[in-house]
Protein backbone atom coordinates (compact mmCIF):
# COMPACT_ATOMS: atom_id res chain seq x y z
CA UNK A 1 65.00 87.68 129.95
CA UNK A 2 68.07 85.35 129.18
CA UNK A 3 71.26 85.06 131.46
CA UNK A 4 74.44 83.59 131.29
CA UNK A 5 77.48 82.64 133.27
CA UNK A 6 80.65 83.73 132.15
CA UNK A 7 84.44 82.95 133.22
CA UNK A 8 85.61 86.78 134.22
CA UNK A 9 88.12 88.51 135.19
CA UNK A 10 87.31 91.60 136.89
CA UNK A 11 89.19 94.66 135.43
CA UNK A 12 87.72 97.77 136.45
CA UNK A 13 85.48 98.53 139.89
CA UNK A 14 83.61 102.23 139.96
CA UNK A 15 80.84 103.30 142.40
CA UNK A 16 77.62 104.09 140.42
CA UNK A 17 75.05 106.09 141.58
CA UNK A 18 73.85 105.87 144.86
CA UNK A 19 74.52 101.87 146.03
CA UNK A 20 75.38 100.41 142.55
CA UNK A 21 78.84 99.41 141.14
CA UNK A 22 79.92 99.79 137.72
CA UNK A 23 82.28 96.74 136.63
CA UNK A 24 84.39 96.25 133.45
CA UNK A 25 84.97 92.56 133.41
CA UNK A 26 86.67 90.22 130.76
CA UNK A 27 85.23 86.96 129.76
CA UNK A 28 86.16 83.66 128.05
CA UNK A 29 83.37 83.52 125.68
CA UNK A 30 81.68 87.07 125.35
CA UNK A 31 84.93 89.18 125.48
CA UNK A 32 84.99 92.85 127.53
CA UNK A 33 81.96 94.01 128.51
CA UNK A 34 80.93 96.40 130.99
CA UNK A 35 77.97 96.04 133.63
CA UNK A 36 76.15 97.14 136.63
CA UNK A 37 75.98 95.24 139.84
CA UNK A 38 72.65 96.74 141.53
CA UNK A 39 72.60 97.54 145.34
CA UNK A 40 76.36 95.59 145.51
CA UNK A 41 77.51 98.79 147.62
CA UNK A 42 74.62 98.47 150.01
CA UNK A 43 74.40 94.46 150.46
CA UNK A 44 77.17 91.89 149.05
CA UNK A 45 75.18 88.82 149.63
CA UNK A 46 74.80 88.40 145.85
CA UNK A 47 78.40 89.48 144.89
CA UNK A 48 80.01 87.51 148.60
CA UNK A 49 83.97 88.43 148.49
CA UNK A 50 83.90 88.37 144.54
CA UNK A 51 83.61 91.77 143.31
CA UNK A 52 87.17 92.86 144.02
CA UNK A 53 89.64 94.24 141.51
CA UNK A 54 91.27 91.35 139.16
CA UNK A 55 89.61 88.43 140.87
CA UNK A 56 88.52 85.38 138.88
CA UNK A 57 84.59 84.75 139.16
CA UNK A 58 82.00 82.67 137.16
CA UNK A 59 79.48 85.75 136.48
CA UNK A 60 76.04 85.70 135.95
CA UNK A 61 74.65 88.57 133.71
CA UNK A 62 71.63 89.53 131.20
CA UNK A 63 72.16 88.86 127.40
CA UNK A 64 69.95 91.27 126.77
CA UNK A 65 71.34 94.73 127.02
CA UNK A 66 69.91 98.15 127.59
CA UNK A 67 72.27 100.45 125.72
CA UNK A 68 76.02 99.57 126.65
CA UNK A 69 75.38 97.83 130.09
CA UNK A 70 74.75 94.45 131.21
CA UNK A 71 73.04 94.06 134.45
CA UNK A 72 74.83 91.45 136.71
CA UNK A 73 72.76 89.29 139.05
CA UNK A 74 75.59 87.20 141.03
CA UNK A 75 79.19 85.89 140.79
CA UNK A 76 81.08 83.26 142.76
CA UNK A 77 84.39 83.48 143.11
CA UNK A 78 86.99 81.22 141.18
CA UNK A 79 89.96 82.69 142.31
CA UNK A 80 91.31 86.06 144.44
CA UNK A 81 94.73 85.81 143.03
CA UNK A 82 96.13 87.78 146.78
CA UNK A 83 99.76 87.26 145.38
CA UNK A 84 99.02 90.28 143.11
CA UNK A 85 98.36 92.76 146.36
CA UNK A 86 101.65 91.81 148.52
CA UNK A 87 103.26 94.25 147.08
CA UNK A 88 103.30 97.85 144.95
CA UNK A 89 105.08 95.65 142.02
CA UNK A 90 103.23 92.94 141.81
CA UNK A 91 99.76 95.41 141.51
CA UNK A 92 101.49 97.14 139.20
CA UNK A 93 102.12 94.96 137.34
CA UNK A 94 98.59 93.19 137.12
CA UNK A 95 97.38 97.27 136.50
CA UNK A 96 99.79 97.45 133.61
CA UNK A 97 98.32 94.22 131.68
CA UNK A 98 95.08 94.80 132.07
CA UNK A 99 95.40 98.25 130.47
CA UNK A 100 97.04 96.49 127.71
CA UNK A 101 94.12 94.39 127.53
CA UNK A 102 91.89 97.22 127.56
CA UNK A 103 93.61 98.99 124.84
CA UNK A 104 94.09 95.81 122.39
CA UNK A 105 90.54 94.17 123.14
CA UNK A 106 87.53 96.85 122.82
CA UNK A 107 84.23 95.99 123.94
CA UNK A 108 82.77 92.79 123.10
CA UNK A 109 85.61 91.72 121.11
CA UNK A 110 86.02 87.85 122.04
CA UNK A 111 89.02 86.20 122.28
CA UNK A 112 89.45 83.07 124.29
CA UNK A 113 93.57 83.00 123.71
CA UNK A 114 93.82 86.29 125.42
CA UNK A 115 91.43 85.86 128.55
CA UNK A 116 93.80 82.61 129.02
CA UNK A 117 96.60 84.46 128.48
CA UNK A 118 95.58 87.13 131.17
CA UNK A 119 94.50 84.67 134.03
CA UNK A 120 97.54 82.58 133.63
CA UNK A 121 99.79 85.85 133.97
CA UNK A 122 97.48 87.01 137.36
CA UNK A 123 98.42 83.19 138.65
CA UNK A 124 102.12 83.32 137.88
CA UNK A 125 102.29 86.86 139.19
CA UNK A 126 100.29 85.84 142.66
CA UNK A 127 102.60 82.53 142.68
CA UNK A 128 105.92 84.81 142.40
CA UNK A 129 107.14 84.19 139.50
CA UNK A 130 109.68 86.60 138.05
CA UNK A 131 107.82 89.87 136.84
CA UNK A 132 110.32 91.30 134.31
CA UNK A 133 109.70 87.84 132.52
CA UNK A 134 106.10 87.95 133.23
CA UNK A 135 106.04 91.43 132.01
CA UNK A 136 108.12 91.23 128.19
CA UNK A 137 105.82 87.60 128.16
CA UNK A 138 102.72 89.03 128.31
CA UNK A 139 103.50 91.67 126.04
CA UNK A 140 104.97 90.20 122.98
CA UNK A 141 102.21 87.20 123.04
CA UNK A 142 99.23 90.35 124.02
CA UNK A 143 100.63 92.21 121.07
CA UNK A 144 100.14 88.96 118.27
CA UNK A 145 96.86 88.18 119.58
CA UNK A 146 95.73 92.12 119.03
CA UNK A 147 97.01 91.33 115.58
CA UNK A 148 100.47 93.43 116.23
CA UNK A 149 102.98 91.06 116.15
CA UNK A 150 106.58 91.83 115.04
CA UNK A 151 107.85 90.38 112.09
CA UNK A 152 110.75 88.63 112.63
CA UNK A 153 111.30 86.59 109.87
CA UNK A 154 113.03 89.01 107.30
CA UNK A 155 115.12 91.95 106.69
CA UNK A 156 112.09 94.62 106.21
CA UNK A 157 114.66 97.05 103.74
CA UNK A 158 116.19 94.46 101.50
CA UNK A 159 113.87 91.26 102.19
CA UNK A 160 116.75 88.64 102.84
CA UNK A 161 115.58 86.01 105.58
CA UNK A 162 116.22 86.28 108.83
CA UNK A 163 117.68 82.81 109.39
CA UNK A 164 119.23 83.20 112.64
CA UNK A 165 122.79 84.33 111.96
CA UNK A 166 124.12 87.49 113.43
CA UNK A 167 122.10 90.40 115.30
CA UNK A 168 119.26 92.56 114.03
CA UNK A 169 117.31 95.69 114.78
CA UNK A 170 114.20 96.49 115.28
CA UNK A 171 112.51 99.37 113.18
CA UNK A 172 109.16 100.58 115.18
CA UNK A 173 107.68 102.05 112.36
CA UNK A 174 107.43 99.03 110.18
CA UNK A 175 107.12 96.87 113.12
CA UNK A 176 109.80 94.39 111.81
CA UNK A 177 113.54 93.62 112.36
CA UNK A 178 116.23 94.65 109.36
CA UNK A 179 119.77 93.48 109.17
CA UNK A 180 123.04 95.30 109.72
CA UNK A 181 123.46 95.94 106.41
CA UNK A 182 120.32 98.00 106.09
CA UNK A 183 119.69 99.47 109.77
CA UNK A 184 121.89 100.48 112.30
CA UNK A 185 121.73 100.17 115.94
CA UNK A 186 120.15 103.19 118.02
CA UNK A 187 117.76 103.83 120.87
CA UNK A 188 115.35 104.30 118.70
CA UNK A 189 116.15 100.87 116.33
CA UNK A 190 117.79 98.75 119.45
CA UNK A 191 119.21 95.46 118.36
CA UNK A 192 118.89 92.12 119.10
CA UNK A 193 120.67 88.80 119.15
CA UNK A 194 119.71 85.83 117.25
CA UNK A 195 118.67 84.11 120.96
CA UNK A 196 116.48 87.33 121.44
CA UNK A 197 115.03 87.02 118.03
CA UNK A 198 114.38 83.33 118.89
CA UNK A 199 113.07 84.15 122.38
CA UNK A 200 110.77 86.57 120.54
CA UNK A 201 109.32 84.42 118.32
CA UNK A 202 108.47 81.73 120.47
CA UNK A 203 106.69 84.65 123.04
CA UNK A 204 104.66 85.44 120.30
CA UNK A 205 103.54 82.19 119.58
CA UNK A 206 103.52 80.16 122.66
CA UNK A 207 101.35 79.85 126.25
CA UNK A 208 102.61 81.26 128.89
CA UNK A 209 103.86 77.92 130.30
CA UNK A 210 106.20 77.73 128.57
CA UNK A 211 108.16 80.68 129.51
CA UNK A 212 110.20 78.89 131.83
CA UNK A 213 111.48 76.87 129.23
CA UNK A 214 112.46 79.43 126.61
CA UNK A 215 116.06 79.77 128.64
CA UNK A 216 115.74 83.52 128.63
CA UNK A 217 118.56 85.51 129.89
CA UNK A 218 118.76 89.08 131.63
CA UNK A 219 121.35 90.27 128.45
CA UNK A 220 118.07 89.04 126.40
CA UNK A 221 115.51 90.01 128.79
CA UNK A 222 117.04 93.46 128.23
CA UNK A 223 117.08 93.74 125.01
CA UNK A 224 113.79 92.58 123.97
CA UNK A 225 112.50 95.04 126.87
CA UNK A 226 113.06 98.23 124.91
CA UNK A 227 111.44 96.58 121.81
CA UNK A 228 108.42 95.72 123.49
CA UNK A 229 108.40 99.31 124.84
CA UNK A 230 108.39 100.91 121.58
CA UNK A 231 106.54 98.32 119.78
CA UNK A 232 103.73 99.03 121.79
CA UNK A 233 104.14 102.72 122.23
CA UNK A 234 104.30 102.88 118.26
CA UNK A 235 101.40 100.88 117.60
CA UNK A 236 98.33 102.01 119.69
CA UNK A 237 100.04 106.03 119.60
CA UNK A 238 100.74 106.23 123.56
CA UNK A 239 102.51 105.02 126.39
CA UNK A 240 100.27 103.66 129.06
CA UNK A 241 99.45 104.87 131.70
CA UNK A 242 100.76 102.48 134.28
CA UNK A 243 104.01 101.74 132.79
CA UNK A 244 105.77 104.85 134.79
CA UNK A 245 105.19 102.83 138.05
CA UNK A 246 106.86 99.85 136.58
CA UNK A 247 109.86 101.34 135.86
């Protein structure tokens, strides 16, 4: 029986029968997959200080499954991110992007951009960095990669490009901005300024690296917020379940 070790990110930790765990993990190469770490409740000498909610571990598993399940034989730990448990935010917010990773990413789906994406947002969170940038970050670039980005170069009533002159708003349903002339500003369409467009664009587009660079302000912090919020909300048909403890 073949194995392989995996860069992972562990998402999910649930007690499985009597001394197993169950363990959603996300990897570089294989995508989400699901598996069970046998006896790991009853001895951790195989899974030492690694098997521990959003820690970063090079995992060793079967690439053979039986039904949905891998069966995991060790891990060693990478990284325990502990800036992400010093406080209620901070685990929050870790909670909240891995949900959104969930949501946009179903089993097996494989996408190296977005496992980079998530471990560079667990390291920025655990270094301190500011969350509500962190946060509208990880969400606009999560978003492209799930193959939801906004559309921000044109008007989506009266096609006339968007070249950077004057605000816009943002229509949820089409998932694209329109100009004044053909939308109007409401809490449901909320606008935004050409920098917020710009902003935008380059979160959609760019590593996380370079979000210190973008120059973003809190006038267009909040206003891209709300987009974001129903952006998302629009596209995968709820709101999830960890955003009310961001709030």
């Amino acid at each position: 029986m073949s194995t392989h070790i995996s860069p992972a990110i562990t998402l999910r930790i649930k007690e499985f029968g009597e001394s197993d765990l169950l363990v959603s993990f996300f990897t570089a190469d294989k995508g989400r997959l699901k598996g069970v770490a046998k006896g790991a409740r009853r001895s951790r000498r195989r899974f030492s200080n690694c098997l521990d909610l959003f820690c970063l571990t090079n995992l060793e598993y079967d690439l053979k499954r039986k039904g949905d399940l891998y069966f995991l034989h060790s891990c060693k730990l990478v990284h325990a991110f502990p800036g992400l448990r010093s406080d209620f935010s901070s685990l929050s917010l870790a909670s909240y992007m891995t949900e959104l990773t969930e949501i946009l990413f179903p089993l097996a789906v494989v996408d190296g951009k977005m496992f980079g994406l998530l471990k560079e947002s667990f390291f920025a969170i655990s270094e301190g960095k500011r969350g509500d940038i962190l946060r509208i970050f990880f969400e606009a670039r999560a978003m492209a990669l799930g193959g939801y980005g906004i559309d921000l170069d044109k008007c989506c009533r009266c096609g006339r490009p968007y070249t950077g002159q004057g605000d816009a708003v943002f229509e949820p349903r089409k998932g694209r901005i329109a100009c004044l002339k053909c939308g109007q500003e409401s809490r449901l369409t909320p606008r935004l300024g050409p920098e917020s467009v710009r902003g935008l664009r380059m979160m959609q587009s760019s590593q996380l690296e370079r979000a210190e660079v973008l120059g973003l302000t809190d006038e267009m912090i909040c206003e891209i917020r709300p987009v974001n919020r129903l952006h998302i909300e629009y596209r995968i048909g709820q709101r999830l379940k960890s955003a009310k403890y961001l709030e």
